[in-house]
PDB file of N, CA and C in Angstrom:
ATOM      1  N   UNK A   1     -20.921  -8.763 -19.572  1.00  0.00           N
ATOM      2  CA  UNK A   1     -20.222  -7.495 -19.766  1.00  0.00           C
ATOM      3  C   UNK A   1     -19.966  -6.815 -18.433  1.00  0.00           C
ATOM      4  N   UNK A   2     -21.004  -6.957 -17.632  1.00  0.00           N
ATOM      5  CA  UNK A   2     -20.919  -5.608 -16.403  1.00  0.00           C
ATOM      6  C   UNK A   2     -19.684  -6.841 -15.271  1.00  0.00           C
ATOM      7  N   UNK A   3     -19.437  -8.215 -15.390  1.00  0.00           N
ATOM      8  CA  UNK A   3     -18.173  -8.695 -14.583  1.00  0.00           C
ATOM      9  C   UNK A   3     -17.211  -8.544 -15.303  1.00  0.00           C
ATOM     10  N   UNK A   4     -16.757  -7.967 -16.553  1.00  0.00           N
ATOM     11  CA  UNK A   4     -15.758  -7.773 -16.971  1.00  0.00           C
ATOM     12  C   UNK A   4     -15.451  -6.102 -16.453  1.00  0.00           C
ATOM     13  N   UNK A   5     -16.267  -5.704 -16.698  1.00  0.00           N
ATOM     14  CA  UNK A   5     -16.262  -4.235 -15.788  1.00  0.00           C
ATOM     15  C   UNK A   5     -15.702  -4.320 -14.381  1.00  0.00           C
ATOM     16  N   UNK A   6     -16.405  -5.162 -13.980  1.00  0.00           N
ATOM     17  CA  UNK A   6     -16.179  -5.302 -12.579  1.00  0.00           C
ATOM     18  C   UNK A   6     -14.663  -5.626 -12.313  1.00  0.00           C
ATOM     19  N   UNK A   7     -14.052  -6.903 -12.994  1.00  0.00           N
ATOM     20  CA  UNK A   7     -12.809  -7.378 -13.095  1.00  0.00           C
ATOM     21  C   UNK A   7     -11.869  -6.070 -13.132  1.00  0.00           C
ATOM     22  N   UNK A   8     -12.571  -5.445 -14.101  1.00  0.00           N
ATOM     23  CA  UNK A   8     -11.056  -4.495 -14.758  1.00  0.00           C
ATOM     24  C   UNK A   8     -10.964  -3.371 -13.772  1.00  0.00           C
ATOM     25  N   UNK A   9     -12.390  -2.912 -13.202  1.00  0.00           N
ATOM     26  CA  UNK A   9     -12.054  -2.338 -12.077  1.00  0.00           C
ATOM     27  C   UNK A   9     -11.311  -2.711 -11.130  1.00  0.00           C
ATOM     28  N   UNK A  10     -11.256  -3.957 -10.643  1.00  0.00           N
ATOM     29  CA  UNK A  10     -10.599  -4.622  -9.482  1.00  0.00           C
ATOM     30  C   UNK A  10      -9.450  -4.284  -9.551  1.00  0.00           C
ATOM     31  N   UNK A  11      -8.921  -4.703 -10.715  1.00  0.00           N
ATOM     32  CA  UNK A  11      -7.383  -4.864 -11.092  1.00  0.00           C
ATOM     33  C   UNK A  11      -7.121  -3.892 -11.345  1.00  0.00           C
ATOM     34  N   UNK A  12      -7.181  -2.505 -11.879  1.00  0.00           N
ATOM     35  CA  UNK A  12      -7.235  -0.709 -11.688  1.00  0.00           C
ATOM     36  C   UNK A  12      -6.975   0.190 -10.200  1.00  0.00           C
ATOM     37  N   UNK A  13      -7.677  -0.862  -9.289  1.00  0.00           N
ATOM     38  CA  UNK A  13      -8.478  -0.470  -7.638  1.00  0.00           C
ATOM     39  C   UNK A  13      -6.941  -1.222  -7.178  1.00  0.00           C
ATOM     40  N   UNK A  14      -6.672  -2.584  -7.158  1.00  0.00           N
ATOM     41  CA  UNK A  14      -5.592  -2.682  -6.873  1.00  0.00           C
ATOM     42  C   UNK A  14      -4.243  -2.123  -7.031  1.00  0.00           C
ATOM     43  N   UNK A  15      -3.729  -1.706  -8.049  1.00  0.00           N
ATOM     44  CA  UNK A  15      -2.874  -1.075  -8.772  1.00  0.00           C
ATOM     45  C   UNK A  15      -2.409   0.210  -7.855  1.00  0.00           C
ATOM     46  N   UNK A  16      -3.424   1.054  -7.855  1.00  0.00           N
ATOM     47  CA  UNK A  16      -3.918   1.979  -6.941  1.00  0.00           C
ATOM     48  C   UNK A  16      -3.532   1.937  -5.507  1.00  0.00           C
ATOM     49  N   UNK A  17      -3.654   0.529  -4.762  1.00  0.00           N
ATOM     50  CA  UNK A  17      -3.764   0.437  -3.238  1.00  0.00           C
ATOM     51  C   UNK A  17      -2.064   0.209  -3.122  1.00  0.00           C
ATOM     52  N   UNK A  18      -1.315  -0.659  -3.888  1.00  0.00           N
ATOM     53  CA  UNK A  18      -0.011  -1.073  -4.422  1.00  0.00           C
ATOM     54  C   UNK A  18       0.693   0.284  -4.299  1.00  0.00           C
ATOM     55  N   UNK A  19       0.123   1.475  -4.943  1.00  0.00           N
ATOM     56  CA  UNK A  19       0.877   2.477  -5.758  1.00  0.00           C
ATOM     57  C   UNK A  19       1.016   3.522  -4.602  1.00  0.00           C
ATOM     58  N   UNK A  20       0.006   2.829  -2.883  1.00  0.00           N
ATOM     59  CA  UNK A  20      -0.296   3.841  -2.175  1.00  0.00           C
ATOM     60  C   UNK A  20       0.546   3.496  -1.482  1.00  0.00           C
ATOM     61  N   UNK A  21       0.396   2.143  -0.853  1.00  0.00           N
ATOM     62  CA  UNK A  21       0.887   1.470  -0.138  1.00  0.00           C
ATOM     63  C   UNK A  21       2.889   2.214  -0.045  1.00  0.00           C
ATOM     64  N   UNK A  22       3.538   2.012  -1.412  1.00  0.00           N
ATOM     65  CA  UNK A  22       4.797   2.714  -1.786  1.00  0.00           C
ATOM     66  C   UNK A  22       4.590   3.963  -0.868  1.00  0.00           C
ATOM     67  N   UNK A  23       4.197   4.926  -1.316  1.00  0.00           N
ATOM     68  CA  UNK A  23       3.850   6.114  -1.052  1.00  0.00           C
ATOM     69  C   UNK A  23       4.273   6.346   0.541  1.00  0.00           C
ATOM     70  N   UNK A  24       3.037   5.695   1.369  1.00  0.00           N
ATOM     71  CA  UNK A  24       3.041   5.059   3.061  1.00  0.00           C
ATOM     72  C   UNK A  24       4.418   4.997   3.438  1.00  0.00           C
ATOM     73  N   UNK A  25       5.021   3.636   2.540  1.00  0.00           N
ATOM     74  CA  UNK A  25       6.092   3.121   2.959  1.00  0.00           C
ATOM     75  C   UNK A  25       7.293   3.957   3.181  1.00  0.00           C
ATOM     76  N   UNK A  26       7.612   4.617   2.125  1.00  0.00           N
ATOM     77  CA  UNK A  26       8.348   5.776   1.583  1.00  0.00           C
ATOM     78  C   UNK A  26       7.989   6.509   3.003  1.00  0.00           C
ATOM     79  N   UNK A  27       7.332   7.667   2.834  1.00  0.00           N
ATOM     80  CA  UNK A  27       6.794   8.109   3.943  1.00  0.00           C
ATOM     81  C   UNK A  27       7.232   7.999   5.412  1.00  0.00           C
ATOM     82  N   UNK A  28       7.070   6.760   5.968  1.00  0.00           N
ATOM     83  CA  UNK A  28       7.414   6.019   7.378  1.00  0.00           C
ATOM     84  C   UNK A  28       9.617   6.013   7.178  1.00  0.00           C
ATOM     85  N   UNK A  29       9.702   5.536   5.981  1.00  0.00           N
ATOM     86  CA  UNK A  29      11.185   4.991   6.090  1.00  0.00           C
ATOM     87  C   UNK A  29      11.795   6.849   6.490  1.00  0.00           C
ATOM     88  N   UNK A  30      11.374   7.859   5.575  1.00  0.00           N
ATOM     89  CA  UNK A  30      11.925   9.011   5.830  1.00  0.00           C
ATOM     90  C   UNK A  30      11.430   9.627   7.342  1.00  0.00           C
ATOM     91  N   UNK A  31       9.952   8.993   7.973  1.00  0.00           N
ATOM     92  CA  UNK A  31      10.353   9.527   9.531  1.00  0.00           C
ATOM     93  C   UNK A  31       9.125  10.804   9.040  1.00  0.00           C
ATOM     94  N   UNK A  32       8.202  11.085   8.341  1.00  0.00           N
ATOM     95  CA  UNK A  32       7.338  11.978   7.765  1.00  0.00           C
ATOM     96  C   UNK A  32       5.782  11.336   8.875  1.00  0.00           C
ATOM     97  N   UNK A  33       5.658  10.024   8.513  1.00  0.00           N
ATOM     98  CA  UNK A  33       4.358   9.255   9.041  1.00  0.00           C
ATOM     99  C   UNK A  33       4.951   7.445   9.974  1.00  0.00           C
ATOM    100  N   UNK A  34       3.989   7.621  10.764  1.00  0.00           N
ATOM    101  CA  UNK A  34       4.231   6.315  11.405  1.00  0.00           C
ATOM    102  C   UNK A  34       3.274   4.988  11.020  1.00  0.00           C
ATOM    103  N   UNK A  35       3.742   4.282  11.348  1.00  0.00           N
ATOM    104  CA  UNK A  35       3.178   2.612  10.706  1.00  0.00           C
ATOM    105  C   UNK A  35       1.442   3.160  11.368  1.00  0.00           C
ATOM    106  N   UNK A  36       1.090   3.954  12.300  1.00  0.00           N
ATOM    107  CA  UNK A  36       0.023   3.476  13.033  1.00  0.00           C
ATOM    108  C   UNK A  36      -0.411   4.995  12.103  1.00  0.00           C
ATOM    109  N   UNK A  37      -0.399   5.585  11.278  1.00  0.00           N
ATOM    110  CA  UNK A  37      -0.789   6.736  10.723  1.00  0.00           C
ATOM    111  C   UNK A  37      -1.309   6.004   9.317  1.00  0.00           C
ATOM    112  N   UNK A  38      -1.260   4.409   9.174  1.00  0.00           N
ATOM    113  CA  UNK A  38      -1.423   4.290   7.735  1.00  0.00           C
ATOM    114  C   UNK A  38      -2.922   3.851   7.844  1.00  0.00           C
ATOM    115  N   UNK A  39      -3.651   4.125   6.960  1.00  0.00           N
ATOM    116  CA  UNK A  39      -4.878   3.411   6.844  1.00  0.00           C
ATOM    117  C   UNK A  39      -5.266   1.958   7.176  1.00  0.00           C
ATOM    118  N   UNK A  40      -5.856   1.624   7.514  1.00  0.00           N
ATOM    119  CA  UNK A  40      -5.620  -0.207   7.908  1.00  0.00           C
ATOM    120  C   UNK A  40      -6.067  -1.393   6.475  1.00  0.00           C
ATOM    121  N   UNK A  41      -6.608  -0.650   5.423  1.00  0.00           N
ATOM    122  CA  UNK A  41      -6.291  -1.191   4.676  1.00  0.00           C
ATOM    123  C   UNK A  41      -5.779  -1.477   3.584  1.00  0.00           C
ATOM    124  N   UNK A  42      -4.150  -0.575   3.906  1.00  0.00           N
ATOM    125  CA  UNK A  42      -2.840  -0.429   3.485  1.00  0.00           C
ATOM    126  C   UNK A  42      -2.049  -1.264   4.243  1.00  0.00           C
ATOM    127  N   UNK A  43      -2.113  -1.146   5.967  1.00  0.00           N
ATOM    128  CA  UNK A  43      -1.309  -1.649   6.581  1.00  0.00           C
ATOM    129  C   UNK A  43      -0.370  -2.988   6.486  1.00  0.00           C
ATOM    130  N   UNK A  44      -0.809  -3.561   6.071  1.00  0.00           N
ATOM    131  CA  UNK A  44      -0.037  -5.223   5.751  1.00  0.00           C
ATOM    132  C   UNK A  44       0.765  -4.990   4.331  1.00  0.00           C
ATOM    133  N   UNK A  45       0.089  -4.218   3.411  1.00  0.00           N
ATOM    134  CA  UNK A  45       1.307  -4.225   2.353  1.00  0.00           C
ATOM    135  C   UNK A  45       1.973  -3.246   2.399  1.00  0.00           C
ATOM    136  N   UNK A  46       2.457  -2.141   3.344  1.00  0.00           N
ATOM    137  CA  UNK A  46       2.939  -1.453   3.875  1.00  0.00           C
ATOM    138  C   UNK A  46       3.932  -2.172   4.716  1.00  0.00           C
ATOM    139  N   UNK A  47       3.687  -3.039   5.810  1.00  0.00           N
ATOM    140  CA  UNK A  47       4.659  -3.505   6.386  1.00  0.00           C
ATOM    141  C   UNK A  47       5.259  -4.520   5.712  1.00  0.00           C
ATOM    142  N   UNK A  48       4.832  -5.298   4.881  1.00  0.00           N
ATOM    143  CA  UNK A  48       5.614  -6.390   3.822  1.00  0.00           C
ATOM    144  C   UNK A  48       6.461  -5.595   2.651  1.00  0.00           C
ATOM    145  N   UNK A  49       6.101  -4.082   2.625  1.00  0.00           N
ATOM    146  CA  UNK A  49       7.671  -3.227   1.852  1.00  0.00           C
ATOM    147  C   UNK A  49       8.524  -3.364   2.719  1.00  0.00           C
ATOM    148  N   UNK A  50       7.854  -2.871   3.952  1.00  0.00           N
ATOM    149  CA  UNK A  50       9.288  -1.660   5.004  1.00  0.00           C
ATOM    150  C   UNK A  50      10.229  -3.397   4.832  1.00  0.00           C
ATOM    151  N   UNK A  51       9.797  -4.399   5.101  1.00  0.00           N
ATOM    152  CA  UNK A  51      10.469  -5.372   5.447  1.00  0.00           C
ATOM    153  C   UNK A  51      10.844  -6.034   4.495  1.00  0.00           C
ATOM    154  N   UNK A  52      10.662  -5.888   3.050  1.00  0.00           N
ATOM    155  CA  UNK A  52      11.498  -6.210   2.353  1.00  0.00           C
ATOM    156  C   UNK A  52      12.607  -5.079   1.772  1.00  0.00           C
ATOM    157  N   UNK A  53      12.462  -3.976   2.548  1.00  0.00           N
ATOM    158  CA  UNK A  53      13.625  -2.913   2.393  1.00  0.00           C
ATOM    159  C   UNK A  53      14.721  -3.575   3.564  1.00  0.00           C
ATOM    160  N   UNK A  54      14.130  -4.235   4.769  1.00  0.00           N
ATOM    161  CA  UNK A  54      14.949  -4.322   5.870  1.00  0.00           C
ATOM    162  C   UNK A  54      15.389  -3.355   6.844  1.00  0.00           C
ATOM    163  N   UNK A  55      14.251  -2.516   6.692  1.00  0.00           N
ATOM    164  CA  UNK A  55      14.325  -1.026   7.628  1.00  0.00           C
ATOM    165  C   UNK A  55      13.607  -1.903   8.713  1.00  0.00           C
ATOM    166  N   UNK A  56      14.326  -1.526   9.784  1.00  0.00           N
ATOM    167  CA  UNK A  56      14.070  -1.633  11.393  1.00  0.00           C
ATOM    168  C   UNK A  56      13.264   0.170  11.603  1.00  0.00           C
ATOM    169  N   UNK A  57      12.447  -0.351  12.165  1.00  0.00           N
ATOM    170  CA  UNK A  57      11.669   0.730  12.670  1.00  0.00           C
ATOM    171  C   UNK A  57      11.440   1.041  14.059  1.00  0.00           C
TER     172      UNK A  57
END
């Protein structure tokens, strides 16, 4: 029971980092925050948005 807990947390916790990550991205493309303002463990799915938007930064 308590690794199914655990699981569903994971996948909740991720969702979350995904949902932030946007947020960041968003953020940087409007010129609000810079790539080096993001948490570092956002940073990589942060830069794998900006670059699948194709924003040059």
């Amino acid at each position: 029971m308590k690794s199914l807990q655990l699981f569903l947390l994971h996948i909740l916790l991720r969702k979350e980092v995904k949902d932030m990550a946007v947020v960041y991205a968003t953020l940087i493309v409007k010129g609000k925050k810079t790539l080096e303002q993001v948490p570092a463990l956002l940073r990589t799915e942060v830069e794998e948005i900006i670059e699948a938007l194709e924003v040059k930064l």
